[in-house]
Protein backbone atom coordinates (compact mmCIF):
# COMPACT_ATOMS: atom_id res chain seq x y z
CA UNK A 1 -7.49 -3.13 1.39
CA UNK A 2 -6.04 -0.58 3.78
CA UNK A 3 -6.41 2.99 3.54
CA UNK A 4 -8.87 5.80 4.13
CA UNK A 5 -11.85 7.03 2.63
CA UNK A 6 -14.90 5.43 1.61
CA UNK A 7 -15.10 2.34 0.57
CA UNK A 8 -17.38 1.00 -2.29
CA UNK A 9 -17.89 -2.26 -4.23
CA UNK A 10 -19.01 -2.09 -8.09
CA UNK A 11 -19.79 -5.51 -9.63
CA UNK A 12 -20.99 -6.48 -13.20
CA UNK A 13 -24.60 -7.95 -13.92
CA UNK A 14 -25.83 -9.69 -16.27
CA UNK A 15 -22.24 -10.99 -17.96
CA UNK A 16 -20.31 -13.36 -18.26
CA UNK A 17 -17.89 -14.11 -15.91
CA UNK A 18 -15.08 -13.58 -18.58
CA UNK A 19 -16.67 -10.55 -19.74
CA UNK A 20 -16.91 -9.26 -15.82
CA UNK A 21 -13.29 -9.68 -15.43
CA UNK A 22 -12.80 -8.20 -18.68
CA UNK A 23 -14.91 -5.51 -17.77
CA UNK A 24 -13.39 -4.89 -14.20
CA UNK A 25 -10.21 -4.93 -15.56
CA UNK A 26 -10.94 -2.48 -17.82
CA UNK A 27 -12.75 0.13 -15.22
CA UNK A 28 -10.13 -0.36 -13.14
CA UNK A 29 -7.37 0.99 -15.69
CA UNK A 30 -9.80 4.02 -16.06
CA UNK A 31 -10.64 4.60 -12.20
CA UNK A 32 -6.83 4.38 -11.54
CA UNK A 33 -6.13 6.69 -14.37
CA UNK A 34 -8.48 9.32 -13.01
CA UNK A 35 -7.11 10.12 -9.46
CA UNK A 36 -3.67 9.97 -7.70
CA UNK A 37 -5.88 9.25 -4.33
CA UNK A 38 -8.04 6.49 -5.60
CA UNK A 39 -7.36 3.10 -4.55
CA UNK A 40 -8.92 0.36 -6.61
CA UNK A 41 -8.19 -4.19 -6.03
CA UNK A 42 -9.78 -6.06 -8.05
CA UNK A 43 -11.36 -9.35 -6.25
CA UNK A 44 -12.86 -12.48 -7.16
CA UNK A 45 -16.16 -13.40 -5.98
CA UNK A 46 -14.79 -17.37 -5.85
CA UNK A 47 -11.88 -17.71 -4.47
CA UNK A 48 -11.74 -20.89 -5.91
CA UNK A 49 -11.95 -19.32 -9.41
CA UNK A 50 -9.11 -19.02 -11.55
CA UNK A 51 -9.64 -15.86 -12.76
CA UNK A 52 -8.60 -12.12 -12.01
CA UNK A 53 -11.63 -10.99 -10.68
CA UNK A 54 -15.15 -9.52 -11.47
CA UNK A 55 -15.50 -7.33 -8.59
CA UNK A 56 -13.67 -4.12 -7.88
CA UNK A 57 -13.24 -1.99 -4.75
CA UNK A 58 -12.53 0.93 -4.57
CA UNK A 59 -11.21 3.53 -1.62
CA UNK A 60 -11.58 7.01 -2.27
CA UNK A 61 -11.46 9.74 -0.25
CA UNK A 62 -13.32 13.43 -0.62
CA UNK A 63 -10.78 14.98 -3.15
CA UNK A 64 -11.38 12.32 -5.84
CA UNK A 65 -15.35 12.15 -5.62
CA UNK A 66 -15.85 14.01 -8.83
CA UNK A 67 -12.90 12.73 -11.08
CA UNK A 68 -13.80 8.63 -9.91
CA UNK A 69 -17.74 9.52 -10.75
CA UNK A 70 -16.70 11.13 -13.98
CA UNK A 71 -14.39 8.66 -15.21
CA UNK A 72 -17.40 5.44 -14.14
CA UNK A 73 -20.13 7.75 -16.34
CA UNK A 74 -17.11 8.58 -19.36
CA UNK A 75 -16.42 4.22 -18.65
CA UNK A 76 -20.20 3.50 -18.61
CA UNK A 77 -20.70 5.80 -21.98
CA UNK A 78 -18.22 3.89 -24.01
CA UNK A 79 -19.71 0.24 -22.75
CA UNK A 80 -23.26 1.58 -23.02
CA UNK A 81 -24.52 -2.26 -22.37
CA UNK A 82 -22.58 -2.71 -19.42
CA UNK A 83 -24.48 -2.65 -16.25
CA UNK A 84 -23.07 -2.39 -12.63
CA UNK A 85 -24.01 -2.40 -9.49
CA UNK A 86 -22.55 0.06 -6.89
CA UNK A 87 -22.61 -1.00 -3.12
CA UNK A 88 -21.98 2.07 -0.93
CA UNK A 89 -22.51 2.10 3.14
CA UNK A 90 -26.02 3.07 2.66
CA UNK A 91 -27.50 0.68 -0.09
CA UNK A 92 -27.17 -0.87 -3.77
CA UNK A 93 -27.41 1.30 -6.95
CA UNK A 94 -27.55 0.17 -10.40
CA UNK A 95 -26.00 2.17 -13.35
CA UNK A 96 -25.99 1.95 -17.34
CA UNK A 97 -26.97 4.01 -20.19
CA UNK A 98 -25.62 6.66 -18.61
CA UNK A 99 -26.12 10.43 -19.59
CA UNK A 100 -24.11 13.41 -18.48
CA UNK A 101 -27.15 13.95 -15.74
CA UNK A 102 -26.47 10.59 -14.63
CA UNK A 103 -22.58 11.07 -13.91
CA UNK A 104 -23.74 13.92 -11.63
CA UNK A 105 -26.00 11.57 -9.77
CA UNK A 106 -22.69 9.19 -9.83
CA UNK A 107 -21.14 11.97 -8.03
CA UNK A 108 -23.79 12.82 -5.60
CA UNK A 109 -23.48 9.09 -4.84
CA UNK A 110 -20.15 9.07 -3.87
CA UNK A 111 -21.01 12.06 -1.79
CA UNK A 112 -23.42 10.53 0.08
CA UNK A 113 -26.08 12.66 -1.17
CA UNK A 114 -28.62 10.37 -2.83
């Protein structure tokens, strides 16, 4: 995916695939809905699959940190099961449950801060 800005790859554990793409689908909507500067594809992890997708990644650059980590915790609140897996440059993180707190951390992670 071209473009500038960070890129990051958020994937669904512990689902189904239909319930990933489901899922991915659905963050997607709510990542795209959140920023004018966020750029967000939605892959397949088998190309061979015929399915939409259960992975997402997303380009963002500095000005939509805050509203991309705020609409993942507001996404991650309303599917409170859901868990997903966030692969930045520097590592793997692993959100659910999420609190308030927690969508600050989300932002610090985009940030590079954690």
């Amino acid at each position: 995916m071209p473009g500038t800005g960070q890129t990051y790859v958020i994937g669904f554990k512990g689902v189904s695939a239909r319930n990933a793409n489901m899922n991915a689908d659905s963050l997607k909507d709510a990542l795209l809905n959140a920023s004018e500067d966020v750029k967000v594809e939605q892959r397949r992890e088998d190309e061979h699959a015929l399915d939409f997708g259960a992975t997402l990644v997303v380009v963002l650059g500095t000005p939509s940190i805050i509203a991309v980590a705020k609409a993942i915790g507001d996404w991650l609140k309303l599917h409170h099961s859901v868990e997903i897996e966030i692969k930045t440059p520097d590592g793997k993180y692993i959100a659910k449950n999420v609190t308030a707190q927690d969508a600050q951390r989300l932002a610090e992670l985009f940030q590079g801060k954690l």
